[in-house]
C-alpha atoms as a PDB file:
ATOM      1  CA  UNK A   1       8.647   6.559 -12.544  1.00  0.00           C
ATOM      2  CA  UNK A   2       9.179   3.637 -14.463  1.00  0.00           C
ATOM      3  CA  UNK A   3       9.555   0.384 -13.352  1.00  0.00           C
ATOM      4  CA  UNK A   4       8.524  -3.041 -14.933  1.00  0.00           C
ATOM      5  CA  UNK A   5       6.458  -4.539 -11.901  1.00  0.00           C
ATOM      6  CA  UNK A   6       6.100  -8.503 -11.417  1.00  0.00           C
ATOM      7  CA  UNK A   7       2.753  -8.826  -9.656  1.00  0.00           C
ATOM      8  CA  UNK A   8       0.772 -11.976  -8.620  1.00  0.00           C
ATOM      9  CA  UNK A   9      -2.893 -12.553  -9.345  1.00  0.00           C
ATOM     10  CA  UNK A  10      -3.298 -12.761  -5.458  1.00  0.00           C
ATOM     11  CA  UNK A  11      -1.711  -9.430  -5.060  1.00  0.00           C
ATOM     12  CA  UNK A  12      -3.388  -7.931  -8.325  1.00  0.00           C
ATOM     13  CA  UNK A  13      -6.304  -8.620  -6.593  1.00  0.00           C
ATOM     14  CA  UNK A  14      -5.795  -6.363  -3.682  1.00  0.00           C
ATOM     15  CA  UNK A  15      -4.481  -3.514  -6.274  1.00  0.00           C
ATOM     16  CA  UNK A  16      -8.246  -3.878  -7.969  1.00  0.00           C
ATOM     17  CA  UNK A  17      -9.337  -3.506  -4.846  1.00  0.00           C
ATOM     18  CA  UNK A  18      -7.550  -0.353  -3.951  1.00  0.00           C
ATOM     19  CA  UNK A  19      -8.305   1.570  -6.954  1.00  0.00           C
ATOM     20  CA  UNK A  20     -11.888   1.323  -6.514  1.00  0.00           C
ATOM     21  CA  UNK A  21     -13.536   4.187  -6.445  1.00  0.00           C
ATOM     22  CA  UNK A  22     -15.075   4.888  -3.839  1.00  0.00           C
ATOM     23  CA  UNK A  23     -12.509   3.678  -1.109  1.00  0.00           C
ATOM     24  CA  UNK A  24     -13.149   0.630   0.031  1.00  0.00           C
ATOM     25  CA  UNK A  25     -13.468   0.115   3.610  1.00  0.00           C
ATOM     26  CA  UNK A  26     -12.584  -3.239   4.233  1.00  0.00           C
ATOM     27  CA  UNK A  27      -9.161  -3.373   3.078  1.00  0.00           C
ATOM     28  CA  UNK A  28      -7.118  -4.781   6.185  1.00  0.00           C
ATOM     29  CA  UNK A  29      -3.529  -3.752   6.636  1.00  0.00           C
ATOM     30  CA  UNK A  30      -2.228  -6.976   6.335  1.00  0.00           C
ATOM     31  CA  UNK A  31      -2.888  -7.133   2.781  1.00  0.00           C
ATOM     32  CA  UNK A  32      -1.585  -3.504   2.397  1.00  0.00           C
ATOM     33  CA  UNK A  33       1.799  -4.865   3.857  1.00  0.00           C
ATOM     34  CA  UNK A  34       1.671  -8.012   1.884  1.00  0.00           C
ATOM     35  CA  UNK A  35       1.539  -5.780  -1.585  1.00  0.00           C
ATOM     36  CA  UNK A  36       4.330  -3.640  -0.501  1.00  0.00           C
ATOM     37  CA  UNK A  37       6.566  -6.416   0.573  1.00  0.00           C
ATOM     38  CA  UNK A  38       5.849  -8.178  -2.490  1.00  0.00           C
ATOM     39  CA  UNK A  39       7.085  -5.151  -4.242  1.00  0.00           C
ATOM     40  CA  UNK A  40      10.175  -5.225  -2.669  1.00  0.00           C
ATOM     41  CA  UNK A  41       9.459  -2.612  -0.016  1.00  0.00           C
ATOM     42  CA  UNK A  42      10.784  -3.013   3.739  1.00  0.00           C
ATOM     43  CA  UNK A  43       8.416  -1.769   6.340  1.00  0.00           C
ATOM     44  CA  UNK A  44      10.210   0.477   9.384  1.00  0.00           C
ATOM     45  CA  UNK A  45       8.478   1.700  12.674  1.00  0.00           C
ATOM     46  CA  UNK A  46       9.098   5.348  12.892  1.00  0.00           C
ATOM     47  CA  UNK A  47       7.558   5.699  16.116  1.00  0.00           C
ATOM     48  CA  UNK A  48       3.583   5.042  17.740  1.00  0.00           C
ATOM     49  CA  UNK A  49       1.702   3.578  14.960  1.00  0.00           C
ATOM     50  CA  UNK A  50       3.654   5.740  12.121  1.00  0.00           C
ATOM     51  CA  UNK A  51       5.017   3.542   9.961  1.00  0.00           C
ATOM     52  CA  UNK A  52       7.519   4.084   6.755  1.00  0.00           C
ATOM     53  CA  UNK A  53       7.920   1.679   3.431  1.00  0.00           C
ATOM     54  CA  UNK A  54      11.160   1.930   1.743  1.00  0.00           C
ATOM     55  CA  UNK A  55      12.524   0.338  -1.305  1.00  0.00           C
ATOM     56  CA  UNK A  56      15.809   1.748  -2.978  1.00  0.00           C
ATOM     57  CA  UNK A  57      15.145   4.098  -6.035  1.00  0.00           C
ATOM     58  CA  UNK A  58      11.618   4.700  -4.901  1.00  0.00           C
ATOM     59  CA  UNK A  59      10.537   7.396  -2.454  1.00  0.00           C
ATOM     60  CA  UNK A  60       9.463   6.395   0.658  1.00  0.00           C
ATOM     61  CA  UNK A  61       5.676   6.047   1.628  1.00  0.00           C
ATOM     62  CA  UNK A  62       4.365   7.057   5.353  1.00  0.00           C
ATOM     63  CA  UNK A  63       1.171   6.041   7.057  1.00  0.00           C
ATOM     64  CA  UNK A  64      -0.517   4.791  10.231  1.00  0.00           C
ATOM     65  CA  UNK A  65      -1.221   1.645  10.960  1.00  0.00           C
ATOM     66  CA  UNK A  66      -4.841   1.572  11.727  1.00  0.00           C
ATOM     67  CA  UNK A  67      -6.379   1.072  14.815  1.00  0.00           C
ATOM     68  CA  UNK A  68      -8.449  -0.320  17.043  1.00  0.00           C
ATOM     69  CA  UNK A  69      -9.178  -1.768  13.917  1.00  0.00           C
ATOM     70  CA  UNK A  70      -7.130  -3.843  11.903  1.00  0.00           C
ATOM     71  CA  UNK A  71      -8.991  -2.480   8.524  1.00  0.00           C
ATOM     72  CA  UNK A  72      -7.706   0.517   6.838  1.00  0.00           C
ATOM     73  CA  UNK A  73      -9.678   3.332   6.370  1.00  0.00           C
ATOM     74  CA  UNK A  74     -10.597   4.944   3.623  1.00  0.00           C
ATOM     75  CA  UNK A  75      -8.401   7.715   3.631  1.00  0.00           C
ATOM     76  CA  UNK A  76      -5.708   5.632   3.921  1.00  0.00           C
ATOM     77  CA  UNK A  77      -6.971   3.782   0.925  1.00  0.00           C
ATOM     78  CA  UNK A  78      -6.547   6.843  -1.432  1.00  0.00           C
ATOM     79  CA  UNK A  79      -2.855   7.332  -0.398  1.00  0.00           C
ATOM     80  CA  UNK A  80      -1.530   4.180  -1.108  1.00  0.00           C
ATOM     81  CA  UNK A  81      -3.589   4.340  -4.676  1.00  0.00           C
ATOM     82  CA  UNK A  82      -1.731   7.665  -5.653  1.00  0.00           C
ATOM     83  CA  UNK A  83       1.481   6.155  -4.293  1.00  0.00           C
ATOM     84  CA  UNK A  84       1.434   3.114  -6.110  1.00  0.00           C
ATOM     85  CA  UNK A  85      -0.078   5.314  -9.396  1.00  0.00           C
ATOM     86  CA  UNK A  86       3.269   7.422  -8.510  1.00  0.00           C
ATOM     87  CA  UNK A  87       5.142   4.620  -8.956  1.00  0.00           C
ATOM     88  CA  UNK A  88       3.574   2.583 -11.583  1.00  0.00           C
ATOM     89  CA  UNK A  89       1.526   0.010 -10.227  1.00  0.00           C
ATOM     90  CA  UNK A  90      -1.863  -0.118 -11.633  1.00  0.00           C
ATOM     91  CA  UNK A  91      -4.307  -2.450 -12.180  1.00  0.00           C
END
């Protein structure tokens, strides 16, 4: 998909940090919805902690917001990397 992304250094940052390999564990979902909202993306509850982001022209990405925690695991981690490699974003 191509797309010519604006990104900040601030939110650069947390891309690096994504696409580390391993996972990193210390990622906290604030700065996950930070990235996507900086992209353009709108966040929806789609019931419990299942969330959706949506941006027109892009397909939509699904995941849970963590918890008790407010870090995102690794897993989680992973599947924003190959969304945002899906839709361009790289580091």
């Amino acid at each position: 998909m191509e797309h010519a992304w604006c990104i900040s250094a601030n939110q650069m940052k947390t891309v690096r940090r994504i696409y580390k390999v391993p996972a990193p564990k210390d990622i906290r979902w604030s700065k996950a919805v930070s990235l996507f909202e900086h992209l353009g993306y709108r966040m929806y509850g789609t019931g419990g902690s299942r969330v959706c982001f949506k941006k027109e022209g892009f397909p939509p990405f699904h995941m849970h917001r963590p918890h008790p925690s407010n870090h995102l695991p690794p897993e989680a981690v992973t599947e924003i990397r190959k969304y945002l490699e899906q839709i361009g974003v790289t580091p």
